[in-house]
PDB file of N, CA and C in Angstrom:
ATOM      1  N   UNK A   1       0.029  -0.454   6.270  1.00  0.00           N
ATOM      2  CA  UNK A   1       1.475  -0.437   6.154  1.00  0.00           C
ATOM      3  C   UNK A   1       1.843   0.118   4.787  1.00  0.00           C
ATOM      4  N   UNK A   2       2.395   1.028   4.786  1.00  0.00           N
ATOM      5  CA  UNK A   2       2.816   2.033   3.628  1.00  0.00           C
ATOM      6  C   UNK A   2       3.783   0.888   2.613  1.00  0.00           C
ATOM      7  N   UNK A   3       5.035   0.924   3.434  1.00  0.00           N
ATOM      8  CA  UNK A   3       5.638  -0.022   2.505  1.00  0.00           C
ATOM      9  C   UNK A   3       4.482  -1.514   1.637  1.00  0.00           C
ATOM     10  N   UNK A   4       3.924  -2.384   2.418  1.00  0.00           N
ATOM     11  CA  UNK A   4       3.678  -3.091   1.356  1.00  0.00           C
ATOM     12  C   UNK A   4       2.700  -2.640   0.283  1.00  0.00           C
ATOM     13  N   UNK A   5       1.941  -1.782   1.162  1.00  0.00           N
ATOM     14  CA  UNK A   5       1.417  -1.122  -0.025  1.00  0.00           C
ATOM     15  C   UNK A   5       1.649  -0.489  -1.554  1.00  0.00           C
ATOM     16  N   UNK A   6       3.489   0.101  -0.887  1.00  0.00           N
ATOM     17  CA  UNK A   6       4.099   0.786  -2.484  1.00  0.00           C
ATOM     18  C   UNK A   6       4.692  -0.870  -3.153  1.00  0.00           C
ATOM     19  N   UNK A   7       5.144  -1.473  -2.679  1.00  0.00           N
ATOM     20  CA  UNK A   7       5.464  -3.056  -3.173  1.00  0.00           C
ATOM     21  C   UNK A   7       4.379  -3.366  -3.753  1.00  0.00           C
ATOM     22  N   UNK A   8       3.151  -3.442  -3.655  1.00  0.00           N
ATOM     23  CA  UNK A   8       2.104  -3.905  -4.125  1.00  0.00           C
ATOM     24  C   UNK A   8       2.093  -3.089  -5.428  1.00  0.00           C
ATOM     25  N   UNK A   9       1.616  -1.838  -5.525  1.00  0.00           N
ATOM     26  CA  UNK A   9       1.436  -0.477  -6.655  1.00  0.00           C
ATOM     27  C   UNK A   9       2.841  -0.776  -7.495  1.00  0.00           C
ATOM     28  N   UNK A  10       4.049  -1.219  -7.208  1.00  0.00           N
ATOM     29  CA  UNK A  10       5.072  -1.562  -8.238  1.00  0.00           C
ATOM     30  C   UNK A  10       4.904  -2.867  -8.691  1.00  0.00           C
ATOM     31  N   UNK A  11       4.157  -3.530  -8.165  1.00  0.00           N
ATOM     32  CA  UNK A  11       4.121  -5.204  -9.148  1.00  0.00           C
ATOM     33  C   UNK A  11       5.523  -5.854  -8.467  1.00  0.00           C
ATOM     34  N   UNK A  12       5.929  -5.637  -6.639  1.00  0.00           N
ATOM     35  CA  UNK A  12       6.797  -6.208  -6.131  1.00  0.00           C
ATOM     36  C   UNK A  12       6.390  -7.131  -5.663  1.00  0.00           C
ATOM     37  N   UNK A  13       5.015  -7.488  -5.082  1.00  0.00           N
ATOM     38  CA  UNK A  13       4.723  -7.902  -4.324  1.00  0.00           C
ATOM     39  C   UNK A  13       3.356  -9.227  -5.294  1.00  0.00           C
ATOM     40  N   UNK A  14       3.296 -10.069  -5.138  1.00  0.00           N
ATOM     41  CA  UNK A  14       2.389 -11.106  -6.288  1.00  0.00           C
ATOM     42  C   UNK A  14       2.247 -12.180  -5.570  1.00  0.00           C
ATOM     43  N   UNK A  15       0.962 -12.773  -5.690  1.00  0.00           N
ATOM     44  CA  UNK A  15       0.269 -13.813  -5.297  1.00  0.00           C
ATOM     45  C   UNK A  15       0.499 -15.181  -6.406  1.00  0.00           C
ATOM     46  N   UNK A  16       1.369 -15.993  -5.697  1.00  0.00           N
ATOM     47  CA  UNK A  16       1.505 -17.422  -6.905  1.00  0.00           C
ATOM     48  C   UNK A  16       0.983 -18.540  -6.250  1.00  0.00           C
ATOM     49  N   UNK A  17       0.182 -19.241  -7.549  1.00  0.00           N
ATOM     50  CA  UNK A  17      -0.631 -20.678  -7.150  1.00  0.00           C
ATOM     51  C   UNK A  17       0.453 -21.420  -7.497  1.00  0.00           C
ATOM     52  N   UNK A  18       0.250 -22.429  -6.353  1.00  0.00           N
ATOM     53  CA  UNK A  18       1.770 -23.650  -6.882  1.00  0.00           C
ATOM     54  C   UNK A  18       0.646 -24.696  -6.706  1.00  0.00           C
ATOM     55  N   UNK A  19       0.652 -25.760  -8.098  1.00  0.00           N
ATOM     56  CA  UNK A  19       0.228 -26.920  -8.349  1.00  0.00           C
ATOM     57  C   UNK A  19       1.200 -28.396  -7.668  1.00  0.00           C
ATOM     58  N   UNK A  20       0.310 -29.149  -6.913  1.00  0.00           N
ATOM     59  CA  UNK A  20       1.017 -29.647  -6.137  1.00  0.00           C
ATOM     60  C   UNK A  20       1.450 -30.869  -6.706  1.00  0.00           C
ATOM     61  N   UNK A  21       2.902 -31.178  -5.959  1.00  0.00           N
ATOM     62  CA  UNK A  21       3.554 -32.253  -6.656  1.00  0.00           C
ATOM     63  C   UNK A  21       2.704 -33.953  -7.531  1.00  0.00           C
ATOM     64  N   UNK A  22       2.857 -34.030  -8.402  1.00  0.00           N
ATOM     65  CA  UNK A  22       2.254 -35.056  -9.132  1.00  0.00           C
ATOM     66  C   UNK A  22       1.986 -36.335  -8.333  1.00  0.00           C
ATOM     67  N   UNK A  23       3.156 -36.675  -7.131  1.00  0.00           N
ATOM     68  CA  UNK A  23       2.680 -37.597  -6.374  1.00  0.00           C
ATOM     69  C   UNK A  23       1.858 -37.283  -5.083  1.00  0.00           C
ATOM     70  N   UNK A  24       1.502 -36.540  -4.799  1.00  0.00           N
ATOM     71  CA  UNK A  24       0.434 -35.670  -3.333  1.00  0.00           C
ATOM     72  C   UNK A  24      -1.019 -36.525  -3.688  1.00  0.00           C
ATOM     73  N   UNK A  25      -1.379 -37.026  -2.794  1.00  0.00           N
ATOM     74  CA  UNK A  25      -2.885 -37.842  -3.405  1.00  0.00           C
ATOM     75  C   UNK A  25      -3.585 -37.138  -2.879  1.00  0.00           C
ATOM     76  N   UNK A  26      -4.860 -36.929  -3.643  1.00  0.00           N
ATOM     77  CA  UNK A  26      -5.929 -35.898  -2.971  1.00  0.00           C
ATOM     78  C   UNK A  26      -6.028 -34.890  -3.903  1.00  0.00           C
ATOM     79  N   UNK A  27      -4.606 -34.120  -4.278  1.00  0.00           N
ATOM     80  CA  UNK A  27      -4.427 -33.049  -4.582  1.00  0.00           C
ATOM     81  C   UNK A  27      -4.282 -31.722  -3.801  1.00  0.00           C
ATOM     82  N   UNK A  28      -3.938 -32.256  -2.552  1.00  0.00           N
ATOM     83  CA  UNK A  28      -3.856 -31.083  -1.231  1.00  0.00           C
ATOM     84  C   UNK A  28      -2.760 -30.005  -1.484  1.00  0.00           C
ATOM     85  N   UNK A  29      -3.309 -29.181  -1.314  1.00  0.00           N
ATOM     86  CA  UNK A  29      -2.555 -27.839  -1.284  1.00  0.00           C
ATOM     87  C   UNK A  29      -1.099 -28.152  -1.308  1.00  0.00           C
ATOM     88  N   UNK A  30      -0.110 -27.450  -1.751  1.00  0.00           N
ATOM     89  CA  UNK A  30       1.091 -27.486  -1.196  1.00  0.00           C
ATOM     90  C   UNK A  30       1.631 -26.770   0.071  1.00  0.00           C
ATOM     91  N   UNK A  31       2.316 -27.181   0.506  1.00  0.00           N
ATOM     92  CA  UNK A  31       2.764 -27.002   1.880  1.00  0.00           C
ATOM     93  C   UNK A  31       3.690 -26.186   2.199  1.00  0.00           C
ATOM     94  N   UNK A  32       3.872 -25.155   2.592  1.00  0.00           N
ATOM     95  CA  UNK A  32       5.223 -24.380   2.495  1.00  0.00           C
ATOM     96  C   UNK A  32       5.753 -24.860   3.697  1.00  0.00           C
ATOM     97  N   UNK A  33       7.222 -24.743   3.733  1.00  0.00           N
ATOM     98  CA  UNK A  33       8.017 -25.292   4.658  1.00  0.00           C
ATOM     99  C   UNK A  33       7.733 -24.565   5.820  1.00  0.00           C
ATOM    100  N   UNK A  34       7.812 -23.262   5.715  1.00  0.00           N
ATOM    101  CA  UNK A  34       7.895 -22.273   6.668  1.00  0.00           C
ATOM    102  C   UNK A  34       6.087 -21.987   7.935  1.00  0.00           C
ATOM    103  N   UNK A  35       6.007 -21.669   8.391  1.00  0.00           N
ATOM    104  CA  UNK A  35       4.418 -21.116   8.633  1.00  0.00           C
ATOM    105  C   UNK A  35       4.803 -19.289   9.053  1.00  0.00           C
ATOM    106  N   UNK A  36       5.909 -18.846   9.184  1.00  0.00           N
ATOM    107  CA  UNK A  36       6.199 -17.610   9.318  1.00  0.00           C
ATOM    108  C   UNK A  36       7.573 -17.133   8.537  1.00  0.00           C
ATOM    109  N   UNK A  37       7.934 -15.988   8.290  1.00  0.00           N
ATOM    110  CA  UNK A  37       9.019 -15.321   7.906  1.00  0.00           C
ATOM    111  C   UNK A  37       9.286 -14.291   8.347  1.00  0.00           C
ATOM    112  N   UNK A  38      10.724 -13.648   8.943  1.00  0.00           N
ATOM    113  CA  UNK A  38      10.922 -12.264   8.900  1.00  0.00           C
ATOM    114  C   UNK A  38      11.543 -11.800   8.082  1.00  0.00           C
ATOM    115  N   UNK A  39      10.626 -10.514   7.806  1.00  0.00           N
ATOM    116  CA  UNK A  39      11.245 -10.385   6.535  1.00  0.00           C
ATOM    117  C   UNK A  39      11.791  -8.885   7.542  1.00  0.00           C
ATOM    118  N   UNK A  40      13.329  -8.443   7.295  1.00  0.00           N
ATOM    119  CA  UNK A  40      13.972  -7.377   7.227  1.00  0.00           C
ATOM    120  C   UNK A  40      14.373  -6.634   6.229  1.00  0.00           C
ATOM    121  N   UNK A  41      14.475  -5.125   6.964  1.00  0.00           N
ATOM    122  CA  UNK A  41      14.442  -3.808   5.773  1.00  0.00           C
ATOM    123  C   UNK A  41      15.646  -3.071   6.498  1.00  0.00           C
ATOM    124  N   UNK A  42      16.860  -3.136   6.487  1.00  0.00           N
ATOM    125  CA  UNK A  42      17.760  -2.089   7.303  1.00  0.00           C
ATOM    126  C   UNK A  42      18.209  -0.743   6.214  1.00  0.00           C
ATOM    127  N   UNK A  43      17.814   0.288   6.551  1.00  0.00           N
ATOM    128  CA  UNK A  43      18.166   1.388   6.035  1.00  0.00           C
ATOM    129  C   UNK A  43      19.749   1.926   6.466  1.00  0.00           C
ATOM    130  N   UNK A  44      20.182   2.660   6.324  1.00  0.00           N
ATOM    131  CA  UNK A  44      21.581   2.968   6.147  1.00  0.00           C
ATOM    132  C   UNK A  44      22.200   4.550   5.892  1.00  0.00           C
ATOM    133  N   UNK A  45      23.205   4.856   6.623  1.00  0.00           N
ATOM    134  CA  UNK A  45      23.629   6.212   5.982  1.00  0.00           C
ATOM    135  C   UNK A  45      23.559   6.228   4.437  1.00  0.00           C
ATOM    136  N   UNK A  46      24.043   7.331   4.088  1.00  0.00           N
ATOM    137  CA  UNK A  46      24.550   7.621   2.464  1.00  0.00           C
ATOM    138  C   UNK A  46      24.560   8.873   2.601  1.00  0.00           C
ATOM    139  N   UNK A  47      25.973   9.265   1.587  1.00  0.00           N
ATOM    140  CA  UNK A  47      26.262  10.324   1.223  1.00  0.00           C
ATOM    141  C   UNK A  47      26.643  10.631   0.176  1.00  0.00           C
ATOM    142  N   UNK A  48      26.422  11.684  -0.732  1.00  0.00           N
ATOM    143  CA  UNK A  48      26.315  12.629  -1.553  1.00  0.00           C
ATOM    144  C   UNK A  48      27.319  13.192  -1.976  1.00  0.00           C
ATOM    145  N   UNK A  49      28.565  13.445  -1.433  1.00  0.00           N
ATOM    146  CA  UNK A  49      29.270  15.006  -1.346  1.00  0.00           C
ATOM    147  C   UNK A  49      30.793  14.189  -2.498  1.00  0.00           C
ATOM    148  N   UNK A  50      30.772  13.307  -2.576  1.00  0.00           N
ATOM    149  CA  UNK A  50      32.277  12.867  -3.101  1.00  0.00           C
ATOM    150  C   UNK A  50      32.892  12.187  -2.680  1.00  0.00           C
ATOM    151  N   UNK A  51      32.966  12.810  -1.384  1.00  0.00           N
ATOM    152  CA  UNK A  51      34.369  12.160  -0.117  1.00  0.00           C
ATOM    153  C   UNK A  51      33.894  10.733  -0.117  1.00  0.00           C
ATOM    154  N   UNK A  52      35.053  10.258   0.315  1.00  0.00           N
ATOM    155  CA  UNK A  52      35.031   8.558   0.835  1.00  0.00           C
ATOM    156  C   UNK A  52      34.851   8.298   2.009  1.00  0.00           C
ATOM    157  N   UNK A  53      33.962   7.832   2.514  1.00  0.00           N
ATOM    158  CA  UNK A  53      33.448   7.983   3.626  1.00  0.00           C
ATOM    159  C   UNK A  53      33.776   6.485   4.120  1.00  0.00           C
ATOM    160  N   UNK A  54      33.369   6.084   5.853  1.00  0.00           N
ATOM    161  CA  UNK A  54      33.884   4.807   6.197  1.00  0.00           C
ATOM    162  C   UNK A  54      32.002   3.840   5.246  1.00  0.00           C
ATOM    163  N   UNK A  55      32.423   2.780   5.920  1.00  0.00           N
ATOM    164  CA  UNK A  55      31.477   1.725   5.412  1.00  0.00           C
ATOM    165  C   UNK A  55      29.768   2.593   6.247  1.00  0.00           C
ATOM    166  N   UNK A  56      28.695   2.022   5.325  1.00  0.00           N
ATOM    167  CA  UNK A  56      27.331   2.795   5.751  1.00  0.00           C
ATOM    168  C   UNK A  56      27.106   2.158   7.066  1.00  0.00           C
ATOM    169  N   UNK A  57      26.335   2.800   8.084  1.00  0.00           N
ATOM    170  CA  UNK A  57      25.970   2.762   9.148  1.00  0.00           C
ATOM    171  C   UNK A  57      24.097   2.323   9.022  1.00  0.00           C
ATOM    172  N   UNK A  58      23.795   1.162  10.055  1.00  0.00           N
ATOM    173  CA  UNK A  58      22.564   1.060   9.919  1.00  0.00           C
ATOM    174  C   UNK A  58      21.816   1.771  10.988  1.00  0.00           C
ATOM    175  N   UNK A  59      20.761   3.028  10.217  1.00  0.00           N
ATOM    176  CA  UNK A  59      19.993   3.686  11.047  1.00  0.00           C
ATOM    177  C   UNK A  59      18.495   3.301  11.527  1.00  0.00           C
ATOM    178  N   UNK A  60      18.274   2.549  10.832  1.00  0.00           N
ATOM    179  CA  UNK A  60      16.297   2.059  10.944  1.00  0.00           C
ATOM    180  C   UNK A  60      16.655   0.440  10.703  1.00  0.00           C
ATOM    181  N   UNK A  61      15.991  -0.113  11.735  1.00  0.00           N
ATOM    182  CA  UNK A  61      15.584  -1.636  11.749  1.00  0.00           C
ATOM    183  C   UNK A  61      14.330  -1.965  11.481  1.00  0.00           C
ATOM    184  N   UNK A  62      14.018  -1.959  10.622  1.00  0.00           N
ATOM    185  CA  UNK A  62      12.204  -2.529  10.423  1.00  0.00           C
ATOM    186  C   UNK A  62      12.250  -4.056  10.517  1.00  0.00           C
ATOM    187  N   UNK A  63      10.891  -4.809  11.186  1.00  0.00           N
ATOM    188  CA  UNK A  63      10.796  -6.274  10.209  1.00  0.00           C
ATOM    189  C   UNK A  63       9.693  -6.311  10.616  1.00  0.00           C
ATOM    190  N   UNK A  64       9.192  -7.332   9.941  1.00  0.00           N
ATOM    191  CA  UNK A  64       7.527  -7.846  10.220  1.00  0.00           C
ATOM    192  C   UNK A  64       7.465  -9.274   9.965  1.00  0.00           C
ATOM    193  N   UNK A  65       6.769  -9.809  10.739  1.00  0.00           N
ATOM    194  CA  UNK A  65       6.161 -11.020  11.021  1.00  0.00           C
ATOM    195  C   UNK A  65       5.338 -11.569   9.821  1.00  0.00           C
ATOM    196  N   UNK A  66       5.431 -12.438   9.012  1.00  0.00           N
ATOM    197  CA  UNK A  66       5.049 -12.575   7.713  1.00  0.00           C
ATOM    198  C   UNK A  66       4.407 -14.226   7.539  1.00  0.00           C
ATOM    199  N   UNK A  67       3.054 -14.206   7.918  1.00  0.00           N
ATOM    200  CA  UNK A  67       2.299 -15.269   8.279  1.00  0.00           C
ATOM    201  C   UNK A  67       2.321 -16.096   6.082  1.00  0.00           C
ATOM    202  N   UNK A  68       3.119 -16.979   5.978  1.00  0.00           N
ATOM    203  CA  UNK A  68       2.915 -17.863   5.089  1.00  0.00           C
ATOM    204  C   UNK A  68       1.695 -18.464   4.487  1.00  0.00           C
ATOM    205  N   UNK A  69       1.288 -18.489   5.147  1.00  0.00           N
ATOM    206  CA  UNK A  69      -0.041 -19.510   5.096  1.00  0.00           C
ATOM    207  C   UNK A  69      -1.379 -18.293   4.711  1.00  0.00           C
ATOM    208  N   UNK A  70      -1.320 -16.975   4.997  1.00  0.00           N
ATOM    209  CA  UNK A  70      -2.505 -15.928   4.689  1.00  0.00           C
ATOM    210  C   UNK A  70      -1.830 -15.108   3.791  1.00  0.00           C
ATOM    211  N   UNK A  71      -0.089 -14.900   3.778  1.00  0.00           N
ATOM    212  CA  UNK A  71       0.520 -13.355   3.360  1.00  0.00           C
ATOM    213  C   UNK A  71       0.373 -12.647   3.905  1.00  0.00           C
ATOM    214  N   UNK A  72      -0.235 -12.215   5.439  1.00  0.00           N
ATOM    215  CA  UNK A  72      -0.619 -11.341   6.102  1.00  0.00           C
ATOM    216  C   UNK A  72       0.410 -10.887   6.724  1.00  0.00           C
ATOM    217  N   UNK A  73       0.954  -9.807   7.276  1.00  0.00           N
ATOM    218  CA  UNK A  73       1.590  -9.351   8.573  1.00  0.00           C
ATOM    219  C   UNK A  73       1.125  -9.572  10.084  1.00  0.00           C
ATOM    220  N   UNK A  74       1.402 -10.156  10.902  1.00  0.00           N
ATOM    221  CA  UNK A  74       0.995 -10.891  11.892  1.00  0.00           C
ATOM    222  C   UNK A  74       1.675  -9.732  12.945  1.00  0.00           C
ATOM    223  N   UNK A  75       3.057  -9.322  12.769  1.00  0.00           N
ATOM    224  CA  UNK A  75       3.645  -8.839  13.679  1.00  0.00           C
ATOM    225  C   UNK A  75       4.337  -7.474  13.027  1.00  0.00           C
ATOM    226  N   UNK A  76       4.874  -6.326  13.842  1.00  0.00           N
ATOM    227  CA  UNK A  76       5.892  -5.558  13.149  1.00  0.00           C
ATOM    228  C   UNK A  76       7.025  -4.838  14.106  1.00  0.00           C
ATOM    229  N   UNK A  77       7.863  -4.305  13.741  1.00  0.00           N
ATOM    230  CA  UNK A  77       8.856  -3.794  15.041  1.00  0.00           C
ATOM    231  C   UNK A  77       9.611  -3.085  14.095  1.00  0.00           C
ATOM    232  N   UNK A  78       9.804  -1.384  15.023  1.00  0.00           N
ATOM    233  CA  UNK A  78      10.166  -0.911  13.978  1.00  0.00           C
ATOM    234  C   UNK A  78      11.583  -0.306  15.333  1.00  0.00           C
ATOM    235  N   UNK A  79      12.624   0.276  15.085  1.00  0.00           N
ATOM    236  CA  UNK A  79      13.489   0.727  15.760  1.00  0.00           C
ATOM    237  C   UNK A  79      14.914   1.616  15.383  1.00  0.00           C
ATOM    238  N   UNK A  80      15.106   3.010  15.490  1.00  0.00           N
ATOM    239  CA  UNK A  80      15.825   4.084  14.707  1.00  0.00           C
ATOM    240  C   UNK A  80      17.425   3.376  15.866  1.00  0.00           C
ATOM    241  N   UNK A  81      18.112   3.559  15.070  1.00  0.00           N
ATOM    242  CA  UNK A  81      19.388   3.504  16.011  1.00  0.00           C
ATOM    243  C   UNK A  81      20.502   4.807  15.256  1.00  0.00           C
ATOM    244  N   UNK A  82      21.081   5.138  16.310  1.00  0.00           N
ATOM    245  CA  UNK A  82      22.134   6.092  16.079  1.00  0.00           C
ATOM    246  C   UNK A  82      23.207   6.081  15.486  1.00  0.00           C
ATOM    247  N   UNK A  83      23.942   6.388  14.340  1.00  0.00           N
ATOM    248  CA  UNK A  83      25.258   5.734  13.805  1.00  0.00           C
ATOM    249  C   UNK A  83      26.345   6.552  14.883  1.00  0.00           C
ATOM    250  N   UNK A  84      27.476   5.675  14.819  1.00  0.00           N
ATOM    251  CA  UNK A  84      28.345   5.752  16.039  1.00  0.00           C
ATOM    252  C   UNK A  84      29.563   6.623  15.110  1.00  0.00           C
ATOM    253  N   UNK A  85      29.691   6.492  14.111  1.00  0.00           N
ATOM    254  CA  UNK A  85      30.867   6.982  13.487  1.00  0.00           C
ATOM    255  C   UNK A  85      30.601   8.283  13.045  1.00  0.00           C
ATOM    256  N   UNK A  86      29.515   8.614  12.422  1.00  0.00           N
ATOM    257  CA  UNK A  86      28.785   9.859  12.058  1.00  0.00           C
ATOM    258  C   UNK A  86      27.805   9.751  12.450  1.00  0.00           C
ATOM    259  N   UNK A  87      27.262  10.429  13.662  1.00  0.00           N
ATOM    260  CA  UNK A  87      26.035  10.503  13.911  1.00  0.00           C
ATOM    261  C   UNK A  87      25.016  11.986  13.755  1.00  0.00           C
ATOM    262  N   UNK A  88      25.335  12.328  13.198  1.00  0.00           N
ATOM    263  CA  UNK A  88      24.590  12.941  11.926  1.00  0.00           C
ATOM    264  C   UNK A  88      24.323  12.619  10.800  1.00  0.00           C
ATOM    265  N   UNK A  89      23.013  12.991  10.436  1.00  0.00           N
ATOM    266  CA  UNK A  89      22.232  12.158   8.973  1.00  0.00           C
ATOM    267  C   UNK A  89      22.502  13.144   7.924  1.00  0.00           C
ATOM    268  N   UNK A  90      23.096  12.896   6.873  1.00  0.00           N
ATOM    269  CA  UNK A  90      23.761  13.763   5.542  1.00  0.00           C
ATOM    270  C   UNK A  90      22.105  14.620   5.430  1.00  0.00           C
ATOM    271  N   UNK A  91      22.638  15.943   4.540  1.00  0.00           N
ATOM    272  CA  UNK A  91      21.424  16.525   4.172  1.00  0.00           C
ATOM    273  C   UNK A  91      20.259  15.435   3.021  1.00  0.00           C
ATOM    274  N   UNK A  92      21.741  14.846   2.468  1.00  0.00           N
ATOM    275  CA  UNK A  92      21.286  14.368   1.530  1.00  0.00           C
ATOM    276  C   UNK A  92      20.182  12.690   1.832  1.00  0.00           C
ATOM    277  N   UNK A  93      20.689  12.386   2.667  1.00  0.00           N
ATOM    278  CA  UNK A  93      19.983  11.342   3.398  1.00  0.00           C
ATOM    279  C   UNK A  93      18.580  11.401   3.732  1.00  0.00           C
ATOM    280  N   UNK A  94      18.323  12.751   4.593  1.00  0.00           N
ATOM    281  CA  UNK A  94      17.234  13.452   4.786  1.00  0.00           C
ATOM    282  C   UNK A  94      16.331  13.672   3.961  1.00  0.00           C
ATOM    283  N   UNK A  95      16.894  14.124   2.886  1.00  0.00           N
ATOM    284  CA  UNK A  95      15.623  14.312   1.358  1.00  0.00           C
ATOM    285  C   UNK A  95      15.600  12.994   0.697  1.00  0.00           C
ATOM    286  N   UNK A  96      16.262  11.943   0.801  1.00  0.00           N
ATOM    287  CA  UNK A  96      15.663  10.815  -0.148  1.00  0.00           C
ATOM    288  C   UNK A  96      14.898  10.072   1.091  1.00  0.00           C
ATOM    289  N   UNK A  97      14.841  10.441   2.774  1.00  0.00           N
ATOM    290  CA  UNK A  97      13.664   9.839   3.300  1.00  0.00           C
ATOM    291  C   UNK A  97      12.476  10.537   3.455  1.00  0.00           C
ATOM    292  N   UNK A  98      12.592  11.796   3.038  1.00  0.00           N
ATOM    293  CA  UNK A  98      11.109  13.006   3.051  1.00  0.00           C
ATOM    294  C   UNK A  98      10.035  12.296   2.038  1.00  0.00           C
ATOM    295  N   UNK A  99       8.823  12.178   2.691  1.00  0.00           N
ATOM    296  CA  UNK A  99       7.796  12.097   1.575  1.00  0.00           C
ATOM    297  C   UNK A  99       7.608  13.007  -0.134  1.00  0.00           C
TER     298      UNK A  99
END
């Protein structure tokens, strides 16, 4: 997966030890509330040119399944949708998603 990968290479992405509460007997791990997360990424028109344009339109739905307990990605779903108001993608849109 590209994205966590560039999250990782920017120092977005970090592994933290949490010392568990002073009263936990044993000393057992701490517990996260969660055992999964989705984490979402919605991308969006944008434009360039000046004009005032209406509010951004969401074009890409990403999320992934985000196993707590490993940090792993368990799941992913990715899905382009069409903007209804402008459905054409600015030039400029186009070059800040080009590799």
């Amino acid at each position: 997966m590209a994205t966590k990968r560039l999250a990782r290479q920017l120092g977005l992405i970090r592994r933290k030890s949490v010392t568990p509460a002073s009263g936990n007997p044993g000393g057992s791990r701490f517990r996260q509330l969660y055992d999964y997360l989705i984490v979402v990424d919605f991308e969006s028109t944008c434009w360039n040119d000046g004009k005032h344009h209406s509010s951004p339109e969401i074009i890409e739905f990403p999320a992934v399944l985000l196993n707590t307990a490993t940090g792993e990605i368990e799941s992913e779903f990715h899905a382009y949708v069409q903007p209804q108001e402008h459905p054409i993608l600015s030039e400029f849109k186009l070059m800040k998603e080009s590799p």
